[in-house]
C-alpha atoms as a PDB file:
ATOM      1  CA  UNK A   1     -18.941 -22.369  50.705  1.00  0.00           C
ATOM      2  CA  UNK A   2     -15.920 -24.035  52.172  1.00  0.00           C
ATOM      3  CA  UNK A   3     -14.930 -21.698  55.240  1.00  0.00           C
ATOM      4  CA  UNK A   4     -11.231 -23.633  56.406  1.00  0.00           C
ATOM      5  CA  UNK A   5      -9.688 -27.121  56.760  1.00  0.00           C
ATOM      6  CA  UNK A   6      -8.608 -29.381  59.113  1.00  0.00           C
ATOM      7  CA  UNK A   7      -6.147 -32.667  58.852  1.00  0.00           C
ATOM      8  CA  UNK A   8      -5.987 -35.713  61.430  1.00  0.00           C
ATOM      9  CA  UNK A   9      -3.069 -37.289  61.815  1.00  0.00           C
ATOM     10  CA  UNK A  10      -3.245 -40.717  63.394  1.00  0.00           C
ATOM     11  CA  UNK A  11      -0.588 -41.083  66.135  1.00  0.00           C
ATOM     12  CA  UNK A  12       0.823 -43.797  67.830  1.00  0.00           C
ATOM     13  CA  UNK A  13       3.213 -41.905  70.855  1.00  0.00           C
ATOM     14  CA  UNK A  14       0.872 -38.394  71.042  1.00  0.00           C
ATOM     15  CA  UNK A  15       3.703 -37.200  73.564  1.00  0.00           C
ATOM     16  CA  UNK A  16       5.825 -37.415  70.450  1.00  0.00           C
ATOM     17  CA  UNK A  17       3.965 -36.213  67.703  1.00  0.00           C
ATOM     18  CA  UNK A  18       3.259 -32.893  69.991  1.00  0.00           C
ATOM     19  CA  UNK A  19       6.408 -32.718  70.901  1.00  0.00           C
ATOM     20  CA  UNK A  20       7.097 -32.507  66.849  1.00  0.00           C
ATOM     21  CA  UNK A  21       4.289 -30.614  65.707  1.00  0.00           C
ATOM     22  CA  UNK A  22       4.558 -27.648  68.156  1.00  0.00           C
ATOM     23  CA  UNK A  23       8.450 -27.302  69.456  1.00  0.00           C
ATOM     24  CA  UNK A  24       9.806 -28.980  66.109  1.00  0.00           C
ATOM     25  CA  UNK A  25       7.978 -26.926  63.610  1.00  0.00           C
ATOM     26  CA  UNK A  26       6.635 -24.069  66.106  1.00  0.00           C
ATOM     27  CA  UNK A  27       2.679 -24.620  65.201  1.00  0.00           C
ATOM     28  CA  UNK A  28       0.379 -23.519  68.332  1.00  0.00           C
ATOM     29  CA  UNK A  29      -0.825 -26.105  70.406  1.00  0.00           C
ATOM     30  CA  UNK A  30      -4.807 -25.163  70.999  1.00  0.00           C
ATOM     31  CA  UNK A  31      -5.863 -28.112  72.977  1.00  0.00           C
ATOM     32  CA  UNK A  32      -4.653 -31.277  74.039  1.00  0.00           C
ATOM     33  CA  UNK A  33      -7.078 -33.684  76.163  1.00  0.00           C
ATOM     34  CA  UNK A  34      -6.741 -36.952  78.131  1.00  0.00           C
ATOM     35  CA  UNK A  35      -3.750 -37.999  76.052  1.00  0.00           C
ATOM     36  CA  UNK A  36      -6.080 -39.029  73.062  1.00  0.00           C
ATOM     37  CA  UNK A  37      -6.252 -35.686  71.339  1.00  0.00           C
ATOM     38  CA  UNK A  38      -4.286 -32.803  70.571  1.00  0.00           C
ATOM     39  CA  UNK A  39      -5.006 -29.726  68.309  1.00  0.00           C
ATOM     40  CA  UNK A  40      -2.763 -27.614  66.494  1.00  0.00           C
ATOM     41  CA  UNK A  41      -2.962 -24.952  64.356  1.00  0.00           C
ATOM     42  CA  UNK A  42      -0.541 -23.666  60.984  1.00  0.00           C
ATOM     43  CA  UNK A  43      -1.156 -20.662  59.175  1.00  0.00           C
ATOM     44  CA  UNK A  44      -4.615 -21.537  57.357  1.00  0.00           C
ATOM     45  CA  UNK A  45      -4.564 -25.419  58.581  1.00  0.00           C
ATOM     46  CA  UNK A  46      -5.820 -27.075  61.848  1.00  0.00           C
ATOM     47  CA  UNK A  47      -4.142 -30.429  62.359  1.00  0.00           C
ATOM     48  CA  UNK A  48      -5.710 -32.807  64.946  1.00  0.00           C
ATOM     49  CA  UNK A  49      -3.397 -35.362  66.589  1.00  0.00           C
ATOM     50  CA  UNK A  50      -5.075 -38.947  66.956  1.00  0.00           C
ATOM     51  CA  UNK A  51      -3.917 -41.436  69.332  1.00  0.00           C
ATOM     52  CA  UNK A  52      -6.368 -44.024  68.700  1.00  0.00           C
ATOM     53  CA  UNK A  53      -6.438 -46.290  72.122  1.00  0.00           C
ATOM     54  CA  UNK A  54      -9.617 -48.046  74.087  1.00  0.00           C
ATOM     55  CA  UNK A  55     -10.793 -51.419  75.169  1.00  0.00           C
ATOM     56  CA  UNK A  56      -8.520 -52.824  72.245  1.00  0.00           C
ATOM     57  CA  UNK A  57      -5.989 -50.570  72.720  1.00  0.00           C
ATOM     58  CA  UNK A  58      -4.032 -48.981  70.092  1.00  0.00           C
ATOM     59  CA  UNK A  59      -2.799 -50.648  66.612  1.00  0.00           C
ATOM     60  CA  UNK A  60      -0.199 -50.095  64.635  1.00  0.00           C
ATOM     61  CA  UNK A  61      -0.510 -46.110  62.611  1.00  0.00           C
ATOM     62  CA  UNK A  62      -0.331 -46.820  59.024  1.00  0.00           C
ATOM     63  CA  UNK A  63       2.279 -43.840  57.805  1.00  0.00           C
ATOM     64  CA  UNK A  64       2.555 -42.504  53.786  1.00  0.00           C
ATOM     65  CA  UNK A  65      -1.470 -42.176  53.522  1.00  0.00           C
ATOM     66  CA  UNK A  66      -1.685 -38.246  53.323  1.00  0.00           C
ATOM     67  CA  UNK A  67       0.367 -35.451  53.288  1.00  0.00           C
ATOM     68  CA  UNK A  68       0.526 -31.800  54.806  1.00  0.00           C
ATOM     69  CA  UNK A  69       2.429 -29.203  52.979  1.00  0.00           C
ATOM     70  CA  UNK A  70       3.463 -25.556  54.360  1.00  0.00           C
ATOM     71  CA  UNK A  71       4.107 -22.703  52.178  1.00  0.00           C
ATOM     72  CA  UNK A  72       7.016 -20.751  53.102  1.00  0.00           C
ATOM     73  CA  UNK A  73       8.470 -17.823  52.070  1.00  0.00           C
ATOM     74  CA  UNK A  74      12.045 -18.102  52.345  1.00  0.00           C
ATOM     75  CA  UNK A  75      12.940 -22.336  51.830  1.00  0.00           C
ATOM     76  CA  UNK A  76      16.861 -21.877  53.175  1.00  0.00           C
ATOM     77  CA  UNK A  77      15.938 -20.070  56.256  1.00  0.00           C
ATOM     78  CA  UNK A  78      13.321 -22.746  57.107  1.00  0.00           C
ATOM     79  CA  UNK A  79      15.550 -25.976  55.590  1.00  0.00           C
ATOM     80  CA  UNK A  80      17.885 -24.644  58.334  1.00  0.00           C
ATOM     81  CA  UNK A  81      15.734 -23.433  60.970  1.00  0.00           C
ATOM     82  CA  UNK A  82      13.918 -27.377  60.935  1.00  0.00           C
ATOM     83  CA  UNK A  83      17.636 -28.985  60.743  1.00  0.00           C
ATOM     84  CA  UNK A  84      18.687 -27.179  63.631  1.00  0.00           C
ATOM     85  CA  UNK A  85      15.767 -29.036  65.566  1.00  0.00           C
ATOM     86  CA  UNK A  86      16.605 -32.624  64.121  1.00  0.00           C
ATOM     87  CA  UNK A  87      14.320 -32.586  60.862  1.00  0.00           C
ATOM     88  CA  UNK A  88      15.927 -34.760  58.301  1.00  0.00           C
ATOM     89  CA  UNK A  89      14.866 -33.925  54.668  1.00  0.00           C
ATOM     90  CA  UNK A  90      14.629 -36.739  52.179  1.00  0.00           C
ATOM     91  CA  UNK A  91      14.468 -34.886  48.667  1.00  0.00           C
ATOM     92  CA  UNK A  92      13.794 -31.858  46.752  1.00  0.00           C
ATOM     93  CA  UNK A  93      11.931 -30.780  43.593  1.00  0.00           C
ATOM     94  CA  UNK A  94      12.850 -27.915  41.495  1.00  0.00           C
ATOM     95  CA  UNK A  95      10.150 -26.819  39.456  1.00  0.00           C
ATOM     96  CA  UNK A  96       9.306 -23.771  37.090  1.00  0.00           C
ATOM     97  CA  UNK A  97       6.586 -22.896  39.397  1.00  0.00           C
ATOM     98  CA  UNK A  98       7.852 -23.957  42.878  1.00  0.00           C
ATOM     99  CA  UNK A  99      10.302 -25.456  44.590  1.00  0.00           C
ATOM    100  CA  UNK A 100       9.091 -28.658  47.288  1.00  0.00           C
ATOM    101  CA  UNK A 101      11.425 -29.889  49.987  1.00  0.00           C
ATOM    102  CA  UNK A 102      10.345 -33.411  51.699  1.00  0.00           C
ATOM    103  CA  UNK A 103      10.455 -34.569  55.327  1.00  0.00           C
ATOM    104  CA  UNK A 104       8.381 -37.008  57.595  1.00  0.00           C
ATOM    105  CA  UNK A 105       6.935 -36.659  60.840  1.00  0.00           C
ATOM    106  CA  UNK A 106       7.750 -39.285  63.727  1.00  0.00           C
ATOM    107  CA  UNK A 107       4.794 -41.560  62.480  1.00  0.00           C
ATOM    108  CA  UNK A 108       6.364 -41.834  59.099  1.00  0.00           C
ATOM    109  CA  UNK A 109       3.933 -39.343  57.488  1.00  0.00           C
ATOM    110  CA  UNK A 110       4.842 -36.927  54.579  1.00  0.00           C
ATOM    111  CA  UNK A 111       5.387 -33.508  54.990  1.00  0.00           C
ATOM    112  CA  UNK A 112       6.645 -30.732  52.876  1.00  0.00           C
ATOM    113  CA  UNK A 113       7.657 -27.294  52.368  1.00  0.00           C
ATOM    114  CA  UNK A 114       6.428 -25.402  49.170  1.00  0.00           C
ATOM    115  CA  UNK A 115       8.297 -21.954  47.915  1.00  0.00           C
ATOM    116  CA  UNK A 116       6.426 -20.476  45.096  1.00  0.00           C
ATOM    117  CA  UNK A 117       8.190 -18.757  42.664  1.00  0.00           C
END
């Protein structure tokens, strides 16, 4: 039934949250038009980059309402590959199952890496 998923991400600087989405964590950048929209694409995920502006032009993003978590093979390697490019991680979970590392994107948004065990 359900063929693949997508994720918007409201955001209030798009230069930025490009900028973070595809040299920060290396996702493709499919489209990006007129400064309002931006597409990107993770292994099995689309994520579309909001910048919500018009006649009323743009509000303040509210940050901490979703999440976006990528699974990853090898969490050292990629805990050091994302500090290298200025990611700052804000906790860790060690589970039975997997292990979750924490980190935010420029509009304050959660995102994490998942190792399975």
């Amino acid at each position: 039934m359900l063929k693949s998923g997508n994720v918007t991400v409201m955001a209030a600087d798009m230069k930025k949250a490009v900028q973070f989405y595809v040299d920060t964590l290396g996702l493709e950048l499919q489209h990006e038009g007129d400064g309002h929209f931006a597409q990107v694409a993770a292994p099995g995920l689309t994520i579309g980059l909001l910048h919500l502006a018009g006649d009323h032009g743009s509000g303040p993003v509210k940050s901490g309402s979703m999440s976006i978590g990528f699974e990853v093979d090898d969490m050292e390697s990629a805990i050091q590959t994302l500090k290298s490019r200025g990611v700052e991680f804000h906790d860790a979970v060690e589970g039975q199952a997997a292990q979750v590392v924490h980190f935010s994107d420029p509009e304050g948004n959660t995102l994490y890496l998942v190792c399975n065990r």
